[in-house]
C-alpha atoms as a PDB file:
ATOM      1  CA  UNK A   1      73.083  95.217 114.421  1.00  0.00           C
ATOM      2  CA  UNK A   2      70.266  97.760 113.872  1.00  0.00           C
ATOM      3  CA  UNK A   3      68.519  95.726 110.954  1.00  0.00           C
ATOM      4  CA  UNK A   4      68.998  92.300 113.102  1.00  0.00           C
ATOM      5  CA  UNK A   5      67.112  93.564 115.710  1.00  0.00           C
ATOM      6  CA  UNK A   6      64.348  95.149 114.045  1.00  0.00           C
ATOM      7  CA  UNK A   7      62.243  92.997 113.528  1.00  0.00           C
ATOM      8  CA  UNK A   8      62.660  91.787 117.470  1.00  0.00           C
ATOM      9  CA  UNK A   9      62.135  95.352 118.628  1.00  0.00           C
ATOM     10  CA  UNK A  10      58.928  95.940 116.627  1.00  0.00           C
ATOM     11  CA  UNK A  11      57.454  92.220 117.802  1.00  0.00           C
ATOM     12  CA  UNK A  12      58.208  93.002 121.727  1.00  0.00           C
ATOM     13  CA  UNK A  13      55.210  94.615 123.696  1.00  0.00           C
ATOM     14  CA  UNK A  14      56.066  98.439 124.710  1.00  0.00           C
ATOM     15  CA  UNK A  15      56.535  97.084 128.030  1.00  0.00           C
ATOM     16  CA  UNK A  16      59.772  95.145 127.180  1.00  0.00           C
ATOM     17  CA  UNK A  17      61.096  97.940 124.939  1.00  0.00           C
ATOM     18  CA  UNK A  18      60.260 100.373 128.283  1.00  0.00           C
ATOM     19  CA  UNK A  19      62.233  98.312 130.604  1.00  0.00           C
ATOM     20  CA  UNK A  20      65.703  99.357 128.528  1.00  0.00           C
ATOM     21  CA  UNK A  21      64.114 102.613 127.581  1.00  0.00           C
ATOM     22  CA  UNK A  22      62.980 104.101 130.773  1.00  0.00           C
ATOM     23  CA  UNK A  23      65.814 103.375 132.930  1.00  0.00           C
ATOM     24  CA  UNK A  24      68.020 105.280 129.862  1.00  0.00           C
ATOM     25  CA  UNK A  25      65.911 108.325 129.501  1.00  0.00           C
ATOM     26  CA  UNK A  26      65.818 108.614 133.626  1.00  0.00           C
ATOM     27  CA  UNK A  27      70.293 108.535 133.222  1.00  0.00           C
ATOM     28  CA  UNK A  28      70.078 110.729 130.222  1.00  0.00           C
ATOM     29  CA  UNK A  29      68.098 113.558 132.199  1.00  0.00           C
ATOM     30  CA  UNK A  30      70.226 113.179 135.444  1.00  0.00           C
ATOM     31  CA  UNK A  31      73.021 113.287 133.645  1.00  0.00           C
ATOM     32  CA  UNK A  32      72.171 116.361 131.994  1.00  0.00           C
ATOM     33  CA  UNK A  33      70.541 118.543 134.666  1.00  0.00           C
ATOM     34  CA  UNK A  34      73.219 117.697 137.634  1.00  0.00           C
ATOM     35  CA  UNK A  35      76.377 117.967 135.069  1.00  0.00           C
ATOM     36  CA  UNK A  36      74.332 121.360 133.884  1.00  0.00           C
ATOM     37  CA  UNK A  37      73.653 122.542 137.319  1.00  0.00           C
ATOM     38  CA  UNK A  38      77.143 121.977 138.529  1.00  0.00           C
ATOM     39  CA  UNK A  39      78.963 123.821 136.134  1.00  0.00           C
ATOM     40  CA  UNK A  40      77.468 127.021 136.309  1.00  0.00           C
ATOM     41  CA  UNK A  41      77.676 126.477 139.995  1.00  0.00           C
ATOM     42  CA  UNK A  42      81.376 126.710 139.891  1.00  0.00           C
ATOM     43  CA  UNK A  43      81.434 129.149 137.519  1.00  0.00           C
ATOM     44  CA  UNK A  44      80.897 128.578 134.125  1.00  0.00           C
ATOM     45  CA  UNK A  45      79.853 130.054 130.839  1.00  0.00           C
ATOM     46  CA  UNK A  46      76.540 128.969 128.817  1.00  0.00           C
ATOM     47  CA  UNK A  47      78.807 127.556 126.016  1.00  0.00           C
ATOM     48  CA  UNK A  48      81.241 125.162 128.233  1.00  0.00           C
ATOM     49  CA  UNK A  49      78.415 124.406 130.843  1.00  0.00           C
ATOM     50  CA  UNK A  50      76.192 123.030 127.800  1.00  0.00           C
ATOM     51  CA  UNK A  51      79.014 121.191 126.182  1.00  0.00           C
ATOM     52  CA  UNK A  52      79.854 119.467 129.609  1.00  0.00           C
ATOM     53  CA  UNK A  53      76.172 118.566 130.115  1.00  0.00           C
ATOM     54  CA  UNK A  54      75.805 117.020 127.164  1.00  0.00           C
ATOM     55  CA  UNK A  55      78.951 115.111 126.889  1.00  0.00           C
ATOM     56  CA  UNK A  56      77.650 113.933 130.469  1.00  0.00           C
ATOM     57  CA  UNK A  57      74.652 113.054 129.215  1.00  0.00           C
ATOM     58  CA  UNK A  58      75.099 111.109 126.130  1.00  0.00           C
ATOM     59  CA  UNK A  59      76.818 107.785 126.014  1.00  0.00           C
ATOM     60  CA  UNK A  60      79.203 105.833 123.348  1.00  0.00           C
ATOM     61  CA  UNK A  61      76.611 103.558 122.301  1.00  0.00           C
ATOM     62  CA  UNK A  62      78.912 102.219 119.552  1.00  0.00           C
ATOM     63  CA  UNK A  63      81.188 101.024 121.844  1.00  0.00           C
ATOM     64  CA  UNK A  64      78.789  99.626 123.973  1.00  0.00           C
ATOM     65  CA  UNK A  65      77.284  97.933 121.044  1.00  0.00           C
ATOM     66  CA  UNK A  66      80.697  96.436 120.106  1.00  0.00           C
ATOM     67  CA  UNK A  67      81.731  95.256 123.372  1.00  0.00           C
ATOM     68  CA  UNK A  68      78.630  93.609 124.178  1.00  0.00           C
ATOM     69  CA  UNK A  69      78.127  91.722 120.742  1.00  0.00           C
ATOM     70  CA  UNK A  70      82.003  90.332 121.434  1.00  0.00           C
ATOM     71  CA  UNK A  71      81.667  89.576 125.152  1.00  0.00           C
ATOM     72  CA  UNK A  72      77.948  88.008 124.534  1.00  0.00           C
ATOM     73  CA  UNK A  73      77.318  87.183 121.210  1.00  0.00           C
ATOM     74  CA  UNK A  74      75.162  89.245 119.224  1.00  0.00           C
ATOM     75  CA  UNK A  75      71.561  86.625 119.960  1.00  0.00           C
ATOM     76  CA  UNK A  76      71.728  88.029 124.072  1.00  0.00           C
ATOM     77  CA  UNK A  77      69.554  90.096 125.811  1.00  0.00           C
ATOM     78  CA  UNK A  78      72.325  92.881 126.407  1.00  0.00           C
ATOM     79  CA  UNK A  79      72.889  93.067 123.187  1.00  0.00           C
ATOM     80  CA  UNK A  80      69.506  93.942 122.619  1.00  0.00           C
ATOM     81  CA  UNK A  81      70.044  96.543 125.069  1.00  0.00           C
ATOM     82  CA  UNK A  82      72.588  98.250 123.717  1.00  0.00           C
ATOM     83  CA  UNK A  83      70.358  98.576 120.110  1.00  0.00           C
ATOM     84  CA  UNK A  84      67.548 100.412 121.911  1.00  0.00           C
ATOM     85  CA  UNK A  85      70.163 102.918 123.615  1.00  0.00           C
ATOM     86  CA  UNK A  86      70.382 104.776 120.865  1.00  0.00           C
ATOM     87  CA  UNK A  87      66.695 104.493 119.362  1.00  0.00           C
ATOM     88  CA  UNK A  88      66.622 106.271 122.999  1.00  0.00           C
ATOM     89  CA  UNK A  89      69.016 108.423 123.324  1.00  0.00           C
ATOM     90  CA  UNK A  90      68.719 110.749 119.921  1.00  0.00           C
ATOM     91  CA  UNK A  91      65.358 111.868 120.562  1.00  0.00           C
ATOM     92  CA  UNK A  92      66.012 112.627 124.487  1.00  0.00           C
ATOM     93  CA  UNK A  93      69.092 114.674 123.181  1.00  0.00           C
ATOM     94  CA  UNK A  94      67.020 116.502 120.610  1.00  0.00           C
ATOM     95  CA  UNK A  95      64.417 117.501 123.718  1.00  0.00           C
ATOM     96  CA  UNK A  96      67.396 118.236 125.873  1.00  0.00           C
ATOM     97  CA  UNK A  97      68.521 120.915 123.249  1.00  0.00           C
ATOM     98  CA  UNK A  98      65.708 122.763 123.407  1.00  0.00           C
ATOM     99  CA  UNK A  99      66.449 123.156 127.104  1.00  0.00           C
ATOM    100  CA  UNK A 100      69.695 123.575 127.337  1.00  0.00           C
ATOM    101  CA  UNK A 101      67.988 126.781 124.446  1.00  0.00           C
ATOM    102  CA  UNK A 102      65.835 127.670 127.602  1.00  0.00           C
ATOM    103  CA  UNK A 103      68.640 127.914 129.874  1.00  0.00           C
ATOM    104  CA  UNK A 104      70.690 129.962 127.928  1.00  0.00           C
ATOM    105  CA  UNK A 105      67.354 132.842 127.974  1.00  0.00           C
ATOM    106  CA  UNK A 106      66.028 131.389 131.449  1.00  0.00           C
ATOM    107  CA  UNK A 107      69.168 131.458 134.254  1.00  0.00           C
ATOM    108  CA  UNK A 108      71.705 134.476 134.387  1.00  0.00           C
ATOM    109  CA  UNK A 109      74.854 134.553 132.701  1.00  0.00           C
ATOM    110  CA  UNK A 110      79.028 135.812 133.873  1.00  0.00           C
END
């Protein structure tokens, strides 16, 4: 899917690729901080609070991927969607690790 839609992804203006990509960072950070704020709210350690904030935050892009190539055929816009979710998604992660990092030194800990 990735190599069919490369060549469509690097011919769209940003401002296409930002109307899929900023809607998915803004979930990816909600997500994150309210599923991370929650759980130590009620109690929880570092570990499970950033395992539960990530799991939150991250999505099963394969799936989506899969579902949306079979319901509307792999040439649609949603499709195309789903591709940049991931192109998203890993490097939002990757910043959200280094403060989920913070958090652990940052907020107090039971």
């Amino acid at each position: 899917m990735f190599s069919l839609k490369g060549e469509k992804i690097i011919e769209l203006p940003a401002g296409c690729i930002g109307e899929v990509a900023i809607p998915y960072t803004i979930y990816f950070a909600l997500m994150f901080f309210s599923t991370f704020i929650i759980s130590k709210w009620i109690g929880q350690g570092y570990e499970r609070s950033a395992t539960l904030a990530f799991t939150a935050g991250s999505n099963d892009f394969e799936l989506a991927i899969a579902v949306a190539v079979a319901v509307f055929g792999i040439n649609s816009q949603v499709a195309f969607a789903t591709v940049i979710g991931p192109l998203v998604e890993v490097p939002v992660l990757i910043l959200l690790v280094n403060v989920a990092l913070a958090f652990k030194t940052k907020l107090s800990w039971t």
